[in-house]
N, C-alpha and C. Protein backbone atom coordinates (compact mmCIF):
# COMPACT_ATOMS: atom_id res chain seq x y z
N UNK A 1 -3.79 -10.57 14.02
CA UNK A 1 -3.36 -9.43 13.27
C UNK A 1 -4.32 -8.27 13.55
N UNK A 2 -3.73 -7.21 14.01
CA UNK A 2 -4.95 -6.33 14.66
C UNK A 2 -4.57 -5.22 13.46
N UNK A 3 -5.73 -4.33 12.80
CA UNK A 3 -6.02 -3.59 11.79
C UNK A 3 -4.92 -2.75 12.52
N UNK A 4 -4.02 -1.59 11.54
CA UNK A 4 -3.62 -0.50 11.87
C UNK A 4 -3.67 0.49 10.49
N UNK A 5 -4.36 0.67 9.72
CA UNK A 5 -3.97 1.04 8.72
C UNK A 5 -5.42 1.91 8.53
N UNK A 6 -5.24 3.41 8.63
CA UNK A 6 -6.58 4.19 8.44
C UNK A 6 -7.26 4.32 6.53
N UNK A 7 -8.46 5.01 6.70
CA UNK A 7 -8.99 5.11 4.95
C UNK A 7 -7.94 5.85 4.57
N UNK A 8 -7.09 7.37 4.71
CA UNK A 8 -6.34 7.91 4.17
C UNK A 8 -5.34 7.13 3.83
N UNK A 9 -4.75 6.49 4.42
CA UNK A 9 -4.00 5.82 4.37
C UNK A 9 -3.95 4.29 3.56
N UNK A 10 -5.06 3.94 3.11
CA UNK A 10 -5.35 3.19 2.96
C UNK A 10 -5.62 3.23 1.23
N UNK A 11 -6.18 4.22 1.18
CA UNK A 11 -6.83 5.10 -0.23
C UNK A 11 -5.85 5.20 -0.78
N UNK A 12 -4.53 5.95 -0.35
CA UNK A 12 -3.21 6.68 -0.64
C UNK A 12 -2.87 5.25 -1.46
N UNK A 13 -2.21 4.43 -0.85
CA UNK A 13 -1.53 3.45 -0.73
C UNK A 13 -2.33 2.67 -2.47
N UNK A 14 -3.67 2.71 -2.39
CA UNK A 14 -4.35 2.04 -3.66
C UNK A 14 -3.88 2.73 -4.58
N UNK A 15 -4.38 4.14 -4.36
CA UNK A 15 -3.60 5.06 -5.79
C UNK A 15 -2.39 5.12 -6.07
N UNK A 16 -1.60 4.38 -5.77
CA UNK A 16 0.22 4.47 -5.76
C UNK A 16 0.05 3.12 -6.40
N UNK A 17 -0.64 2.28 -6.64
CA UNK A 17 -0.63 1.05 -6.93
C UNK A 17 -1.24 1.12 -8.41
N UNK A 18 -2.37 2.17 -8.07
CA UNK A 18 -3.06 2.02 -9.92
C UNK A 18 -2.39 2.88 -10.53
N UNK A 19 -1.35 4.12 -10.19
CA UNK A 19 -0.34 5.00 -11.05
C UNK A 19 0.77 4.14 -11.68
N UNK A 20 1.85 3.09 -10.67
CA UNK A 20 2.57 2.17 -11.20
C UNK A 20 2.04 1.37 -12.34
N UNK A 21 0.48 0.62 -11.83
CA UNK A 21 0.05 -0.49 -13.11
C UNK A 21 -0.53 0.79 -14.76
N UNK A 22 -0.82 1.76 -14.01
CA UNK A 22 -0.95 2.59 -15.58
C UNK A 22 0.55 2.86 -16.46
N UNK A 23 1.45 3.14 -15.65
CA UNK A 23 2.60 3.09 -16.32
C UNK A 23 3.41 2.45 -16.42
N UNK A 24 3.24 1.19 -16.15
CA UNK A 24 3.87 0.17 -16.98
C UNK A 24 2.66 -0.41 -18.23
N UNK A 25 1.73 -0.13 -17.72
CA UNK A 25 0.51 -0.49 -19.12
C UNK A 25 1.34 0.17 -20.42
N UNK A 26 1.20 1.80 -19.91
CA UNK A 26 1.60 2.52 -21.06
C UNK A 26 3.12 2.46 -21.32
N UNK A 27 3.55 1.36 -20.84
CA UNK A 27 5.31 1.36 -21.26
C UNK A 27 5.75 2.75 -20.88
N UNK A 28 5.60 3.40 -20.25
CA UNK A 28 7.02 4.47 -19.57
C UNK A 28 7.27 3.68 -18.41
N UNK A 29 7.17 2.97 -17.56
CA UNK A 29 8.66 1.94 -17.14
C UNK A 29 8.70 0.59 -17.80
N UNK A 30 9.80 0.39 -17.56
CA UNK A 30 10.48 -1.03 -18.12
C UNK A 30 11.03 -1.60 -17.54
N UNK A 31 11.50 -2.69 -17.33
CA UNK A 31 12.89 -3.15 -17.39
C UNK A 31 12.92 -3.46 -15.75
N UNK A 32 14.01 -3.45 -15.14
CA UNK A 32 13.83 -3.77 -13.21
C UNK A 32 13.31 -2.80 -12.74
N UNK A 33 13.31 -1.87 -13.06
CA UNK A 33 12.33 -0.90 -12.22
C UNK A 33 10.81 -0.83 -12.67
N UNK A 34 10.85 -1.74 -13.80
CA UNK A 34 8.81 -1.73 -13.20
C UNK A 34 8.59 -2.76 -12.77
N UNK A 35 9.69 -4.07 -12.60
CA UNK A 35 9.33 -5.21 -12.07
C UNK A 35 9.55 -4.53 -10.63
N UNK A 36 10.46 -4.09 -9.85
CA UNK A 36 10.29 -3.66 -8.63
C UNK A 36 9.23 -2.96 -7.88
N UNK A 37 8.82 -1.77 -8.84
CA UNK A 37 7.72 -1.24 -8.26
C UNK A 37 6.49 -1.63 -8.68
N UNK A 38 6.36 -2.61 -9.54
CA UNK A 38 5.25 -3.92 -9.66
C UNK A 38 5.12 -4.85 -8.17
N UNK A 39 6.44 -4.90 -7.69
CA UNK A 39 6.06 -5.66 -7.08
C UNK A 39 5.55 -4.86 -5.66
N UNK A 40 6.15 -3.71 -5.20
CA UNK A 40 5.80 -2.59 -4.18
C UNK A 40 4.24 -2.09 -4.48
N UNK A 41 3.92 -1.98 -5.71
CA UNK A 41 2.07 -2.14 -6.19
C UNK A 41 1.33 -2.86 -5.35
N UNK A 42 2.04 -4.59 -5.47
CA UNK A 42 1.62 -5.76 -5.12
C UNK A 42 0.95 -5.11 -3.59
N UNK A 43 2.53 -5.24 -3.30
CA UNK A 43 2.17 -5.08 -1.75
C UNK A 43 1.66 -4.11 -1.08
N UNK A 44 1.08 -3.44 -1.67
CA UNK A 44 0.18 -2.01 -1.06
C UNK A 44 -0.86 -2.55 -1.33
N UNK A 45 -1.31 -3.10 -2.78
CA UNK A 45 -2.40 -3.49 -2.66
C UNK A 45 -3.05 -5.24 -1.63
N UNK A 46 -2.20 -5.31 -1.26
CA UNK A 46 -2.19 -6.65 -0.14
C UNK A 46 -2.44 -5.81 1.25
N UNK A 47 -1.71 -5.26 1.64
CA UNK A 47 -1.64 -4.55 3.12
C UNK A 47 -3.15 -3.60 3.09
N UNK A 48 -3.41 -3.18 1.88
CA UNK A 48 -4.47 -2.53 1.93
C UNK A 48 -6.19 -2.91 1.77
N UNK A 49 -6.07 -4.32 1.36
CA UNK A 49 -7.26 -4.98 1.51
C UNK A 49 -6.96 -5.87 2.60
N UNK A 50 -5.62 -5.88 3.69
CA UNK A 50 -5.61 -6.57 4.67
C UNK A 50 -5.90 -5.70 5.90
N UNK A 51 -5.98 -4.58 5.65
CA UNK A 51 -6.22 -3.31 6.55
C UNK A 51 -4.79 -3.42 7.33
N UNK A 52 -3.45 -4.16 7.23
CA UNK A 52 -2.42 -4.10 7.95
C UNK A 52 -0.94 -4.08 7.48
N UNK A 53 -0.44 -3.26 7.70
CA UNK A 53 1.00 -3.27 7.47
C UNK A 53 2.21 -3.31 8.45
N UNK A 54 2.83 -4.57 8.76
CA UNK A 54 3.88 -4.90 9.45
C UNK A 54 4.59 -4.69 9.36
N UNK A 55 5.18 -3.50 8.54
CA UNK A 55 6.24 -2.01 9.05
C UNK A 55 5.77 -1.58 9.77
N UNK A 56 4.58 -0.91 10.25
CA UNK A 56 4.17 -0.14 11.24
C UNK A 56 3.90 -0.78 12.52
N UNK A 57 4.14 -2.35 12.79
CA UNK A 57 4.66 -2.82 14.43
C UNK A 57 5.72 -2.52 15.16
N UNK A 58 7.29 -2.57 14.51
CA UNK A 58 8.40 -2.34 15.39
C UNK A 58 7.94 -0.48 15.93
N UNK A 59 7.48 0.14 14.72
CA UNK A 59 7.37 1.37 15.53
C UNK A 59 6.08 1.95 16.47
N UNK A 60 5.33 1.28 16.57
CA UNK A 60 4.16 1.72 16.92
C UNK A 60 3.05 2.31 16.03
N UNK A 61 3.33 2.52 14.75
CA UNK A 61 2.47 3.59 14.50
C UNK A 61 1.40 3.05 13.87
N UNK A 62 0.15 3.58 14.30
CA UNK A 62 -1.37 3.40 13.43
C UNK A 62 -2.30 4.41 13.12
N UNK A 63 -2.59 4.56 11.87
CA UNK A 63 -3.34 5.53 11.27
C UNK A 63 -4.73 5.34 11.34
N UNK A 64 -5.49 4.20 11.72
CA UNK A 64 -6.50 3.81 12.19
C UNK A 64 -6.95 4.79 12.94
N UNK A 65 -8.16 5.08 13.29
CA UNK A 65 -9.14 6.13 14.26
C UNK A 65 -9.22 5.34 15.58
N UNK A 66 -9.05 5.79 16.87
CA UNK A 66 -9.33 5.15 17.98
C UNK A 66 -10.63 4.69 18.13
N UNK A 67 -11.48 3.71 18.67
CA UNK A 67 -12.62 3.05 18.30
C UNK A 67 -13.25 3.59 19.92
N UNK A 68 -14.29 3.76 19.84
CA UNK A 68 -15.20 4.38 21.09
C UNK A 68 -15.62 3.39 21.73
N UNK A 69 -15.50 2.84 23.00
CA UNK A 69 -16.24 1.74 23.55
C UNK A 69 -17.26 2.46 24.32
């Protein structure tokens, strides 16, 4: 599994995760839509301590910095 996932990107993705778990804390969502985007939380916060997200293989894309050899 090769990293593709840069800090912006990476950062972004956490804060979209702790906005969902604050508002379902504070009950403004409910119901299937905070179980859904509970579970889209989940997975940002997975891809983002995995440094990888496997949407971004079929297309190529990586937000990662090119590494200097």
């Amino acid at each position: 599994m090769k990293k593709n996932m840069g800090t912006a990107d990476i950062v972004i993705r956490l804060l979209v995760a702790a906005i969902i778990i604050g508002l379902y804390s504070f009950n403004v969502i409910s119901g299937t839509i905070a179980v859904v985007l509970l579970v889209l939380g989940g997975i940002f916060v997975l891809t983002s301590l995995m440094n990888f997200c496997p949407l971004y293989l079929p297309f190529g894309i990586s937000t990662r910095k090119k590494e200097k050899q």
